[in-house]
PDB file of N, CA and C in Angstrom:
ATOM      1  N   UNK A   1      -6.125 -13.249   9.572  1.00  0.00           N
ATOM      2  CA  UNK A   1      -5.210 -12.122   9.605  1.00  0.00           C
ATOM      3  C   UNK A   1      -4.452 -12.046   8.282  1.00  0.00           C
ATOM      4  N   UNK A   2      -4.287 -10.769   7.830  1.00  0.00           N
ATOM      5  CA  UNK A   2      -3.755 -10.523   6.535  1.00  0.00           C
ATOM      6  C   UNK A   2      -2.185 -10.053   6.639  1.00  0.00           C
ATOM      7  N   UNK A   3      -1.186 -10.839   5.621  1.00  0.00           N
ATOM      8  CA  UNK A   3      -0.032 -10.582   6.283  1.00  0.00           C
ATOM      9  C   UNK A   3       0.603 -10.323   4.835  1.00  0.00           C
ATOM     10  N   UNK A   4       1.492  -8.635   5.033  1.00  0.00           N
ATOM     11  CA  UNK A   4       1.988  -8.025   3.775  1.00  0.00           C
ATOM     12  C   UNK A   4       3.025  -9.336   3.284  1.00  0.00           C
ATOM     13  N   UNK A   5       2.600  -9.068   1.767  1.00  0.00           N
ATOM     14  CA  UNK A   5       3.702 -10.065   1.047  1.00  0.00           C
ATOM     15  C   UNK A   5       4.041  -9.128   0.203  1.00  0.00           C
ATOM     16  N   UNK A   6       5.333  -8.976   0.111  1.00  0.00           N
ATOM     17  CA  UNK A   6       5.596  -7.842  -1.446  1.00  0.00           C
ATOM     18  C   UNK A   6       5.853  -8.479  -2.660  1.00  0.00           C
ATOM     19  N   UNK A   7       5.232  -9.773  -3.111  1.00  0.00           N
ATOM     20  CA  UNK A   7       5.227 -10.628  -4.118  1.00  0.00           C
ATOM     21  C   UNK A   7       3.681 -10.563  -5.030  1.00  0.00           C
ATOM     22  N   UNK A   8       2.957 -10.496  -3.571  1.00  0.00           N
ATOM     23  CA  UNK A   8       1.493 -10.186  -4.440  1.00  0.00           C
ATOM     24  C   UNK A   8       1.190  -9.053  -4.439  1.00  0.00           C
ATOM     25  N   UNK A   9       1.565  -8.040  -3.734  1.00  0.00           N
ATOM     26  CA  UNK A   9       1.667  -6.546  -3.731  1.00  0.00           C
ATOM     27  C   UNK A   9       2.466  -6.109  -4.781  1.00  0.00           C
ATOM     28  N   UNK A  10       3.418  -6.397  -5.425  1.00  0.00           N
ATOM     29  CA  UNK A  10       3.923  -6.414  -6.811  1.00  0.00           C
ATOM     30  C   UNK A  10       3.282  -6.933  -8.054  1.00  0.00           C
ATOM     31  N   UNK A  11       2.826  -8.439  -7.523  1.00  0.00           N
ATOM     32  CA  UNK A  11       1.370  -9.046  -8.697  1.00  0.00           C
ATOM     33  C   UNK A  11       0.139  -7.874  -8.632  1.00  0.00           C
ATOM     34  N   UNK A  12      -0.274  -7.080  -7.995  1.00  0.00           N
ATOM     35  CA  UNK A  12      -1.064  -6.313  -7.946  1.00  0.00           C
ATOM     36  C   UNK A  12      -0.845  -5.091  -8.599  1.00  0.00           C
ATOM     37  N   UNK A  13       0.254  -4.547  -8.426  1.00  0.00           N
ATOM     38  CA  UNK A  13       0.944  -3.329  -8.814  1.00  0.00           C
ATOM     39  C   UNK A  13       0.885  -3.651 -10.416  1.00  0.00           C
ATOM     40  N   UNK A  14       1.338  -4.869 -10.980  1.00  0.00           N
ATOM     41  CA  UNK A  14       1.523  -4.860 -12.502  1.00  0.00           C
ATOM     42  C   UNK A  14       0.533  -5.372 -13.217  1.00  0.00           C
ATOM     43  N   UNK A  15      -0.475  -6.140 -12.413  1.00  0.00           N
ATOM     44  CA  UNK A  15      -2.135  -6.490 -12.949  1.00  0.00           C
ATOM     45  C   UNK A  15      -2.343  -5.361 -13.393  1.00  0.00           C
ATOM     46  N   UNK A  16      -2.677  -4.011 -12.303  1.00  0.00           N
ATOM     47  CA  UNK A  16      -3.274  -2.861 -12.602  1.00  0.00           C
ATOM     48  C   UNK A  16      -2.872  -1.919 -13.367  1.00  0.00           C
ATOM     49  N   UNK A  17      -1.414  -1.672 -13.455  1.00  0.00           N
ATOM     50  CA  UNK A  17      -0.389  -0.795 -14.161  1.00  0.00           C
ATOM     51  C   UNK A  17      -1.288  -1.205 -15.567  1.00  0.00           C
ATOM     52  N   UNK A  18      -1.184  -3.058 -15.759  1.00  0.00           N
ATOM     53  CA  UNK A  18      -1.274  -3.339 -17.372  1.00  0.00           C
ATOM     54  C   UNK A  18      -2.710  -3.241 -17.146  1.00  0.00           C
ATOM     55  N   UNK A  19      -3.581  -2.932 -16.322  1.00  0.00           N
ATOM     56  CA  UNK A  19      -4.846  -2.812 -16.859  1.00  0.00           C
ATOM     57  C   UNK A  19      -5.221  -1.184 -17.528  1.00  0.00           C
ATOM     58  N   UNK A  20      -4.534  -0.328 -16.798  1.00  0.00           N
ATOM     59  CA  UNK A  20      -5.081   0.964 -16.908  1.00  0.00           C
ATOM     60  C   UNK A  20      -3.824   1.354 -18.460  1.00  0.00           C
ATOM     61  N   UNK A  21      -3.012   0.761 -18.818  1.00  0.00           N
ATOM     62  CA  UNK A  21      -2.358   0.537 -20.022  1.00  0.00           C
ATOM     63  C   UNK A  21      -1.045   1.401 -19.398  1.00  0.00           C
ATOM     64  N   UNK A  22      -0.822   1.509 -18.545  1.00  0.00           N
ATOM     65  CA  UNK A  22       0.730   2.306 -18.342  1.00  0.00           C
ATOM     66  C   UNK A  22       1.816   1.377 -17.927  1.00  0.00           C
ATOM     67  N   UNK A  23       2.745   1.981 -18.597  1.00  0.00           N
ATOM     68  CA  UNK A  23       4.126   1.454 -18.896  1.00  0.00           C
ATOM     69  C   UNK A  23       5.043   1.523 -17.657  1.00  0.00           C
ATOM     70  N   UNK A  24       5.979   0.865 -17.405  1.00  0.00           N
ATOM     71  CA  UNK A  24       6.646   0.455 -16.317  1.00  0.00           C
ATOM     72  C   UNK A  24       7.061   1.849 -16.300  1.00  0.00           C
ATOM     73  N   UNK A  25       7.468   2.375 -17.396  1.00  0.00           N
ATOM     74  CA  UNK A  25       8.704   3.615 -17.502  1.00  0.00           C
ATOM     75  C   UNK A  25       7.511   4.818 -16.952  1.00  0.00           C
ATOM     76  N   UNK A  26       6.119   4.996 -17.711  1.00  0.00           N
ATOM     77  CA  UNK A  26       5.304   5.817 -17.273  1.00  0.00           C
ATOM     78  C   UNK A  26       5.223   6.002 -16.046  1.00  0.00           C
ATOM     79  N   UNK A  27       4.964   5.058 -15.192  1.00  0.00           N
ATOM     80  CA  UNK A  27       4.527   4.643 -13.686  1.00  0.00           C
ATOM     81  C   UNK A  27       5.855   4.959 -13.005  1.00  0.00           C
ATOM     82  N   UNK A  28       7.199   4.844 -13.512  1.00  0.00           N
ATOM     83  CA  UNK A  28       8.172   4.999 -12.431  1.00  0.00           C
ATOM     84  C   UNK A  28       8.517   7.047 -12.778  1.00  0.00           C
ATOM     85  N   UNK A  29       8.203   7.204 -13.812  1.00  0.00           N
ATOM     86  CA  UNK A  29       8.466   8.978 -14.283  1.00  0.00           C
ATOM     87  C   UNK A  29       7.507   9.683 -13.620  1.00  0.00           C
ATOM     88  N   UNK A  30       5.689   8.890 -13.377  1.00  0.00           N
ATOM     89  CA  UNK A  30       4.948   9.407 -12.425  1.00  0.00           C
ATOM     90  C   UNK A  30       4.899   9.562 -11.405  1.00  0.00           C
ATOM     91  N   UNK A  31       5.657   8.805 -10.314  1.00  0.00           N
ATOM     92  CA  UNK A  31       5.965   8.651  -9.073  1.00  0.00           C
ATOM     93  C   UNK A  31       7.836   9.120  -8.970  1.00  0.00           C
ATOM     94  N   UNK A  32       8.290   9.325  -9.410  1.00  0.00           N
ATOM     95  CA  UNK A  32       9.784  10.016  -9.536  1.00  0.00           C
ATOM     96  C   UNK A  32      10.310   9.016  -9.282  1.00  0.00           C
ATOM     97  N   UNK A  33      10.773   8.147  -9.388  1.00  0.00           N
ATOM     98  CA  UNK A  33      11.743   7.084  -9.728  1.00  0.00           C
ATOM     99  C   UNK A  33      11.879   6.205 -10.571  1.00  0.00           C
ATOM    100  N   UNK A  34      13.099   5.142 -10.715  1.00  0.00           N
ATOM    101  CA  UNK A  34      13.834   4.934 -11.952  1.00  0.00           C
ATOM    102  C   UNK A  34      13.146   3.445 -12.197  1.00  0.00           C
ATOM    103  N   UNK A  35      12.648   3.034 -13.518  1.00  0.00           N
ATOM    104  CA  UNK A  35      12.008   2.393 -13.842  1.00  0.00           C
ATOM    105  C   UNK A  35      12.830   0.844 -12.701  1.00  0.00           C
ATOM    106  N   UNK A  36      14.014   0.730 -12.928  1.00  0.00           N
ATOM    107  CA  UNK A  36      14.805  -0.770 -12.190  1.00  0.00           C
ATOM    108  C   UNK A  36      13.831  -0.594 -10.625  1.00  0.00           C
ATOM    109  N   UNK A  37      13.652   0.529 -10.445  1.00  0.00           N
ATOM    110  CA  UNK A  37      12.878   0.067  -8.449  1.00  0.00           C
ATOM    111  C   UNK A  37      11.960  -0.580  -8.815  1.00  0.00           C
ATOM    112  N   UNK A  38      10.979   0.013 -10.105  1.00  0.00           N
ATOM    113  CA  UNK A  38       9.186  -0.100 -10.365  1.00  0.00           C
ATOM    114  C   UNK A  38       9.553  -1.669 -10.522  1.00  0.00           C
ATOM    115  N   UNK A  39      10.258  -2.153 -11.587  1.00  0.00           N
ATOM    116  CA  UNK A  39      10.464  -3.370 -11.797  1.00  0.00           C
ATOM    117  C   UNK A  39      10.545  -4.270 -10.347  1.00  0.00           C
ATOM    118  N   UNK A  40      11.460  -4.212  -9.615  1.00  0.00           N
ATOM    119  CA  UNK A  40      12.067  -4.510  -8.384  1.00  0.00           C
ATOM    120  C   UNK A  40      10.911  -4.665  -7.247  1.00  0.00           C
ATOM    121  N   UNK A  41       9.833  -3.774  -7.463  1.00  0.00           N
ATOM    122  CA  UNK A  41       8.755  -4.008  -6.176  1.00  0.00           C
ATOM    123  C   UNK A  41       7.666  -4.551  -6.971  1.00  0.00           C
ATOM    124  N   UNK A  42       7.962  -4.940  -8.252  1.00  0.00           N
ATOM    125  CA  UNK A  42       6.805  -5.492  -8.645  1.00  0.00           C
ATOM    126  C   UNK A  42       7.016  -6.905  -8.874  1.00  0.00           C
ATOM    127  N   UNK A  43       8.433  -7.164  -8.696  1.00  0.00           N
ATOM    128  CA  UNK A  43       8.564  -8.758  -8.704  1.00  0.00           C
ATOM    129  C   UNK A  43       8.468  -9.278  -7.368  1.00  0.00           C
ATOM    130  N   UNK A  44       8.357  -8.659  -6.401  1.00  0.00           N
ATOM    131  CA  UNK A  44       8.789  -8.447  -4.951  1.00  0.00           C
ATOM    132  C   UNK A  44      10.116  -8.684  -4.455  1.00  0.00           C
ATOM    133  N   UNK A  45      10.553  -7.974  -4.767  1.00  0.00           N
ATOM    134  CA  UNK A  45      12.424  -7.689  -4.583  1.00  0.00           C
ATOM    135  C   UNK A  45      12.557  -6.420  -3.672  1.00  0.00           C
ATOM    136  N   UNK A  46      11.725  -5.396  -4.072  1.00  0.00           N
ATOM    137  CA  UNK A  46      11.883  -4.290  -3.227  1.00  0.00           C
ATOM    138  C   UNK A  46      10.762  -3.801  -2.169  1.00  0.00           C
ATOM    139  N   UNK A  47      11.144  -2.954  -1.126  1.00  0.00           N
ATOM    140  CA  UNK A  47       9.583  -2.745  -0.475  1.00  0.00           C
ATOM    141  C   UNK A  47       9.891  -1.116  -1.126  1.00  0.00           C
ATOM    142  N   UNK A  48       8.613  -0.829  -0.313  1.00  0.00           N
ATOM    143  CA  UNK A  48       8.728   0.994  -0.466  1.00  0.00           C
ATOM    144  C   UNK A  48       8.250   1.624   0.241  1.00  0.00           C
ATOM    145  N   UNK A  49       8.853   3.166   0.270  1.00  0.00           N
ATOM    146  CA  UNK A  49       8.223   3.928   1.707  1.00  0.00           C
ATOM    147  C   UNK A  49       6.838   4.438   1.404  1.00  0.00           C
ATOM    148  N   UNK A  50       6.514   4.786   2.106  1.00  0.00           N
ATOM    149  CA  UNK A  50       5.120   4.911   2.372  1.00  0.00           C
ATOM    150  C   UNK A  50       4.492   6.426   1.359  1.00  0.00           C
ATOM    151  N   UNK A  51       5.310   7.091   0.813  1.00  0.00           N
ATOM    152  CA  UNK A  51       5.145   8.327  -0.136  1.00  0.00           C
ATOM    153  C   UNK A  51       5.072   7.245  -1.511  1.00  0.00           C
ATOM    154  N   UNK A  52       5.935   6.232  -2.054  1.00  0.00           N
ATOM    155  CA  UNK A  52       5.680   5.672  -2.966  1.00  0.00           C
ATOM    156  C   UNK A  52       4.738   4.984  -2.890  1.00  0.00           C
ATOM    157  N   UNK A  53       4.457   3.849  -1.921  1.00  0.00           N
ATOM    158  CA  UNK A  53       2.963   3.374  -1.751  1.00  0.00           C
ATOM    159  C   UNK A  53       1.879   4.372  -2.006  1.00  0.00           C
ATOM    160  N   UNK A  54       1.818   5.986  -1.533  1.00  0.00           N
ATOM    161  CA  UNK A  54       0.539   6.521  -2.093  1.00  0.00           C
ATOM    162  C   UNK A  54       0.647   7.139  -2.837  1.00  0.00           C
ATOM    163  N   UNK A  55       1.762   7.194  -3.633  1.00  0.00           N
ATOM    164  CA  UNK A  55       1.961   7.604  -5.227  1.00  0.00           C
ATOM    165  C   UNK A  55       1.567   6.663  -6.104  1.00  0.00           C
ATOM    166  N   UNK A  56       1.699   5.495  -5.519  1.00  0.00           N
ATOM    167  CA  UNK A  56       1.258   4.366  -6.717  1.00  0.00           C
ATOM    168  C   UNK A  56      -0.238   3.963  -6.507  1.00  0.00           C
ATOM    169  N   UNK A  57      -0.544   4.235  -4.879  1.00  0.00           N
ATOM    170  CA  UNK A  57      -2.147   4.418  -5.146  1.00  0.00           C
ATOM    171  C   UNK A  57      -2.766   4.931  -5.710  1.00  0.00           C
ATOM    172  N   UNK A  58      -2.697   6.394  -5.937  1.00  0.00           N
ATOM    173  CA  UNK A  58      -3.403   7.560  -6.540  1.00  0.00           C
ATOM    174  C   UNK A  58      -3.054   7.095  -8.324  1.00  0.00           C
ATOM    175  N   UNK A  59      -1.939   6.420  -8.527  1.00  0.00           N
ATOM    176  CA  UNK A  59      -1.674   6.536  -9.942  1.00  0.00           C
ATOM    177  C   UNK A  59      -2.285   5.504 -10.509  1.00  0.00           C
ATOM    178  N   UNK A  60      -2.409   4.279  -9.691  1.00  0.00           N
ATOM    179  CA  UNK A  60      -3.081   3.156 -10.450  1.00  0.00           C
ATOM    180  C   UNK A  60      -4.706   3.510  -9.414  1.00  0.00           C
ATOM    181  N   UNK A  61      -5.457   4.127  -8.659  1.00  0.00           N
ATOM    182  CA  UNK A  61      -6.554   4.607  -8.642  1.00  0.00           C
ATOM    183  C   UNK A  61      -6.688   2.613  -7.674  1.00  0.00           C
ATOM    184  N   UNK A  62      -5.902   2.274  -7.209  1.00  0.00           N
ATOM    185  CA  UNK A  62      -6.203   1.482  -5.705  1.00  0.00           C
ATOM    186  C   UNK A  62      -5.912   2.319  -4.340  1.00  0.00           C
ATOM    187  N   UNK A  63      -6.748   1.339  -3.584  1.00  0.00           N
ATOM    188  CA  UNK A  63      -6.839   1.982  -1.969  1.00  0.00           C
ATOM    189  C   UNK A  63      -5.447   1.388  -1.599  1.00  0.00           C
ATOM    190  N   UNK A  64      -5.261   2.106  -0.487  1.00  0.00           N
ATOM    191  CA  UNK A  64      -3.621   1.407   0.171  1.00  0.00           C
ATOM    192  C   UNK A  64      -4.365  -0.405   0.701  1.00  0.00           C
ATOM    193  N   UNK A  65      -5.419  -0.279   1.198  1.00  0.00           N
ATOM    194  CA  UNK A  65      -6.018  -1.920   1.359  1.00  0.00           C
ATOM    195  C   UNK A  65      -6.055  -2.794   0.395  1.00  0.00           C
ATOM    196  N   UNK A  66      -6.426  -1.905  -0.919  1.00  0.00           N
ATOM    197  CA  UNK A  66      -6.658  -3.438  -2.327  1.00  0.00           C
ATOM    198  C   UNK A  66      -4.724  -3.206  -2.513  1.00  0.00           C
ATOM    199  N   UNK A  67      -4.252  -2.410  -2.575  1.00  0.00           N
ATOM    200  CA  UNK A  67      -2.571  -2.551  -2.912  1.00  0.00           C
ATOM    201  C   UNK A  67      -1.440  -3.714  -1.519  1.00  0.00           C
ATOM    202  N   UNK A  68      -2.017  -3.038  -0.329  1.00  0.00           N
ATOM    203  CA  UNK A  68      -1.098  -4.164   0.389  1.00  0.00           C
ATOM    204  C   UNK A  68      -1.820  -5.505   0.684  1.00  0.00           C
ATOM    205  N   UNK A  69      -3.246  -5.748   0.742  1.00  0.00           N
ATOM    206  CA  UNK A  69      -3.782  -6.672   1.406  1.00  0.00           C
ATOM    207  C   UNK A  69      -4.863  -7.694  -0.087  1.00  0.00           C
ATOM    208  N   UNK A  70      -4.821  -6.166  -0.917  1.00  0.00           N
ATOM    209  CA  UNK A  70      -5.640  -7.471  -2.105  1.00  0.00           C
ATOM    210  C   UNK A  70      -7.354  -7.404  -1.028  1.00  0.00           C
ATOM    211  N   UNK A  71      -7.566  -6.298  -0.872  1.00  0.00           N
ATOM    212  CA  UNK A  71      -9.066  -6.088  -0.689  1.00  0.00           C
ATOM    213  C   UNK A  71      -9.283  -4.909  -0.478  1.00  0.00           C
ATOM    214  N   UNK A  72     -10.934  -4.646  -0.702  1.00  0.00           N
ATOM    215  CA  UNK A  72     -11.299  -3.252  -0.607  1.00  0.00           C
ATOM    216  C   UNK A  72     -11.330  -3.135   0.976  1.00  0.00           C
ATOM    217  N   UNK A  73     -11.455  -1.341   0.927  1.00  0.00           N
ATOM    218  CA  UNK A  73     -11.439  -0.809   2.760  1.00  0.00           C
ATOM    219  C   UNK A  73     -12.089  -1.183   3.397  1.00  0.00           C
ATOM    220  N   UNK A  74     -13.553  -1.620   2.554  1.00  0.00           N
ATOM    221  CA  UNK A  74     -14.505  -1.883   3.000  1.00  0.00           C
ATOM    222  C   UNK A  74     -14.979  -3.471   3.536  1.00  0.00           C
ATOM    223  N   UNK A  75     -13.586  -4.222   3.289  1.00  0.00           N
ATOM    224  CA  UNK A  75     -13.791  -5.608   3.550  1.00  0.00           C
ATOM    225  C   UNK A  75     -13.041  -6.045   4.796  1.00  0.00           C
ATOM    226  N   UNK A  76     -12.917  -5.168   5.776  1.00  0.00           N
ATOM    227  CA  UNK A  76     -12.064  -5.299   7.218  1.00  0.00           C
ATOM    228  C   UNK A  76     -13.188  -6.220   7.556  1.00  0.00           C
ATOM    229  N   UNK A  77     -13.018  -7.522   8.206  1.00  0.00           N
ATOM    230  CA  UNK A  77     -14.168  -7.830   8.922  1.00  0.00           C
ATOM    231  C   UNK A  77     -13.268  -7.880  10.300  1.00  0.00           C
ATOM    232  N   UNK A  78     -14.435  -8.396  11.448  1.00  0.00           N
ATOM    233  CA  UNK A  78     -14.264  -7.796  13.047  1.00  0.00           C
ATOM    234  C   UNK A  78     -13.100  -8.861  13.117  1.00  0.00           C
ATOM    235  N   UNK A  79     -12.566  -9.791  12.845  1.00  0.00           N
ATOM    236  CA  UNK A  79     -11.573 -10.614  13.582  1.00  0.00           C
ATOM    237  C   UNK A  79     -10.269  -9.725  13.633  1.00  0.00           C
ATOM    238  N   UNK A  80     -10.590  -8.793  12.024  1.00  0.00           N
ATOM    239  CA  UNK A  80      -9.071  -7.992  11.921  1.00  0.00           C
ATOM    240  C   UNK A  80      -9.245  -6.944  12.673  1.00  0.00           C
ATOM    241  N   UNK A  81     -10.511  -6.348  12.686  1.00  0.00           N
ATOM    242  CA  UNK A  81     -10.299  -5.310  13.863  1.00  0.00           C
ATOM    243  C   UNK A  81     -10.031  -5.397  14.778  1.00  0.00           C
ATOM    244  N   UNK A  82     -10.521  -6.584  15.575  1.00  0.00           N
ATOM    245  CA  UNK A  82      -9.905  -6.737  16.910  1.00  0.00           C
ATOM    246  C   UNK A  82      -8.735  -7.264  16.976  1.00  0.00           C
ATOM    247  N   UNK A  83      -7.971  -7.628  16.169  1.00  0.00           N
ATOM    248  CA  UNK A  83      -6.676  -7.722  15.899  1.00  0.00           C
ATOM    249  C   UNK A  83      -5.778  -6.299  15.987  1.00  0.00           C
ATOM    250  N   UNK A  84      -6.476  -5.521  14.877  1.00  0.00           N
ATOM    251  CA  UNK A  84      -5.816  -4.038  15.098  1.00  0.00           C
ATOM    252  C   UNK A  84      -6.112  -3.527  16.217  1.00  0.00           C
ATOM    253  N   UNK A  85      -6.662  -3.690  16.997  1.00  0.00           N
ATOM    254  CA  UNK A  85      -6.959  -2.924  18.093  1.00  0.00           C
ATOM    255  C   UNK A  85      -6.117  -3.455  20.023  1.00  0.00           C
ATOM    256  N   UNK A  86      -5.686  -4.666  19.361  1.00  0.00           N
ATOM    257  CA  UNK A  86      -5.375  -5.752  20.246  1.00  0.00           C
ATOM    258  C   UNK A  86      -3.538  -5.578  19.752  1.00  0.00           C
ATOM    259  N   UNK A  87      -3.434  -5.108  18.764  1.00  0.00           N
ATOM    260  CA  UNK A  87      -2.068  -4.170  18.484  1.00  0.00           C
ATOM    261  C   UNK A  87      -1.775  -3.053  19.119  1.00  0.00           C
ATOM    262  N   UNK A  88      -2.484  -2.122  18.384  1.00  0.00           N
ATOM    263  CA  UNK A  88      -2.613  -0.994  19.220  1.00  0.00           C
ATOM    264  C   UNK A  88      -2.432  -0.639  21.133  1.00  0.00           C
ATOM    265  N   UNK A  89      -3.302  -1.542  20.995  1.00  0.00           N
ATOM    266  CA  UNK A  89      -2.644  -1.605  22.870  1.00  0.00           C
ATOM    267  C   UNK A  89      -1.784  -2.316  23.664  1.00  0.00           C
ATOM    268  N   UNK A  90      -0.789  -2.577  22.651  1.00  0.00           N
ATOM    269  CA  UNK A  90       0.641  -3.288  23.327  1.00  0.00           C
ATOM    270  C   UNK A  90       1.381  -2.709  22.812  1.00  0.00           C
ATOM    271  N   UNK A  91       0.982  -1.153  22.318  1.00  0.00           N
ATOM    272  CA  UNK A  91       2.059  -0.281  22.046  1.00  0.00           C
ATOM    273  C   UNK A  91       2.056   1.144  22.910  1.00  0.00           C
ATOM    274  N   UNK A  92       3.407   1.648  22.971  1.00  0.00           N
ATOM    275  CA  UNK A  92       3.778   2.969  23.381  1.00  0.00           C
ATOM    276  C   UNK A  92       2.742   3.869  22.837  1.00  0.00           C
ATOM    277  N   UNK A  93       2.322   5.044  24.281  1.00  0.00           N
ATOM    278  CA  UNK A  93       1.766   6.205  23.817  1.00  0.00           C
ATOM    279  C   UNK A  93       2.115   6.616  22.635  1.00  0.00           C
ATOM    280  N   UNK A  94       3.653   6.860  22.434  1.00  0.00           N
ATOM    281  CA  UNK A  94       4.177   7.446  20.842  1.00  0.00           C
ATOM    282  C   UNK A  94       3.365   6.659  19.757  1.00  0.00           C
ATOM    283  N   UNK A  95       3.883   5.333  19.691  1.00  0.00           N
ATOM    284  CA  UNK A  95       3.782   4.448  18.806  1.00  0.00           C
ATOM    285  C   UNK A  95       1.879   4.549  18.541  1.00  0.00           C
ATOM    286  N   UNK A  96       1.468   4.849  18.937  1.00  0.00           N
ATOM    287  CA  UNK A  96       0.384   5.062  19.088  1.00  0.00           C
ATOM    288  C   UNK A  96      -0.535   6.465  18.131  1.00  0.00           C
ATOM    289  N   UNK A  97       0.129   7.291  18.372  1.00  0.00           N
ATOM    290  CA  UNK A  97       0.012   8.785  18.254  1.00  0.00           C
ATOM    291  C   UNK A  97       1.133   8.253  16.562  1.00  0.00           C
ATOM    292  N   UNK A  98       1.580   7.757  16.475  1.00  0.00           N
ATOM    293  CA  UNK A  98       2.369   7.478  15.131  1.00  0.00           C
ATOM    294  C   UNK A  98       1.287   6.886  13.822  1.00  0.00           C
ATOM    295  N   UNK A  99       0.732   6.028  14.857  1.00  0.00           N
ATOM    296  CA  UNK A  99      -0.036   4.989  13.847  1.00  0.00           C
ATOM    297  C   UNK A  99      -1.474   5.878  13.560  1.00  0.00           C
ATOM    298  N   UNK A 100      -1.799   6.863  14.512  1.00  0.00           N
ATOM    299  CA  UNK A 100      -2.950   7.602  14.505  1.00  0.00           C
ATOM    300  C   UNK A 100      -2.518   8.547  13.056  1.00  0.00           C
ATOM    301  N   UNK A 101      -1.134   9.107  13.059  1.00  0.00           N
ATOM    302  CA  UNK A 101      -0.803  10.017  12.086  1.00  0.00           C
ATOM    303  C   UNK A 101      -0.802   8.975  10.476  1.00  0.00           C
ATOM    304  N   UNK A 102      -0.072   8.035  10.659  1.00  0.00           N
ATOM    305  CA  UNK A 102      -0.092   7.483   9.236  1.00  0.00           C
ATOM    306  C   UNK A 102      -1.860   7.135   9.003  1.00  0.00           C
ATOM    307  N   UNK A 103      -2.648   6.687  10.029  1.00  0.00           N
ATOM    308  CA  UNK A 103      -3.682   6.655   9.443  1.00  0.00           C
ATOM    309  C   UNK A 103      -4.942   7.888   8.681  1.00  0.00           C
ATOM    310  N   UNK A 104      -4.011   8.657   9.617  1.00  0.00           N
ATOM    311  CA  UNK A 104      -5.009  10.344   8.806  1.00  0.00           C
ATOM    312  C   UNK A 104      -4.413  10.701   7.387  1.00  0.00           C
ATOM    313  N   UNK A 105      -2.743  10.190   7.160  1.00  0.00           N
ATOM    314  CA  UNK A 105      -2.233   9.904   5.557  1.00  0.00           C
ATOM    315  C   UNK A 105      -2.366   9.615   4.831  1.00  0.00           C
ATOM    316  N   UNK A 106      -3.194   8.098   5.289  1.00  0.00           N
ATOM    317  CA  UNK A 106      -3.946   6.988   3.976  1.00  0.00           C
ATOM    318  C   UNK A 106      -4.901   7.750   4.004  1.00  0.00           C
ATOM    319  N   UNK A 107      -6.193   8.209   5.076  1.00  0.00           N
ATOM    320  CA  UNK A 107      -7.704   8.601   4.974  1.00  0.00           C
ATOM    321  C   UNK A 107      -7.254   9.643   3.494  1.00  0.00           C
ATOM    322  N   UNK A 108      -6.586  10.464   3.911  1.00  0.00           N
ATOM    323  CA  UNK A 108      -6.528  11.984   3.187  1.00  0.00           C
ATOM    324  C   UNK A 108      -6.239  11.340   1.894  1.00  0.00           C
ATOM    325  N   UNK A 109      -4.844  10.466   1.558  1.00  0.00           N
ATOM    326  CA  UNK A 109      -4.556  10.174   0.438  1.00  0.00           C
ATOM    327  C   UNK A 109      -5.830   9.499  -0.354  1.00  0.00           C
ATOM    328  N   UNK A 110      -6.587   8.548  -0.010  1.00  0.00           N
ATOM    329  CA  UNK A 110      -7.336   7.970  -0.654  1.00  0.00           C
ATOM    330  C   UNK A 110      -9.028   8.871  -0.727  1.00  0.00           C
ATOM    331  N   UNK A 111      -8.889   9.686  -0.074  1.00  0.00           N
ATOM    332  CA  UNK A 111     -10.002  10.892  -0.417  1.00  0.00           C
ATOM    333  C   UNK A 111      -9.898  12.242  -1.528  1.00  0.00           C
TER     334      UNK A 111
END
């Protein structure tokens, strides 16, 4: 089971930033905020909402999977699915119908 750390999700964020050559200041003017957050979630000091997570996907050209988990979409194997799925049903109808919506967010964002 893969469990968010915002330390390597920040090591990830500034691997890629410095691979694709953009500047802390670039990356925080591209996504509308002030370079001290960009800094801040890339040391893992800060988290972020879920509009900055797919602003910084689309900008550094990772999936929301290689950004929170450090793998491609394509590397779910079945223990995590049945994990997600074994989530999923110890939750509220809502909670449910919630997680269905953020997941049509990532599909769209990363398409």
């Amino acid at each position: 089971m893969s469990v968010y750390d915002k330390k390597k999700v920040g090591q990830r964020i500034r691997k890629q930033r410095e691979a694709l050559e953009i500047s802390r200041e670039q990356l925080a003017e591209q996504i509308g905020r002030v370079p001290r957050f960009c800094a801040d979630i890339e040391r893992g000091q800060a988290g972020m909402s879920i509009e900055t997570m797919l602003s910084i996907c689309t900008l550094l050209k990772l999936s929301p999977n290689e950004l929170l988990l450090g793998q491609d979409a394509n590397t779910t194997t079945y223990d995590e699915t049945e994990l997600i799925i074994a989530a999923l049903n110890q939750c509220t109808e809502k909670q449910r119908k919630d997680a269905l919506a953020l997941l049509k967010l990532f599909i769209t964002a990363i398409h």
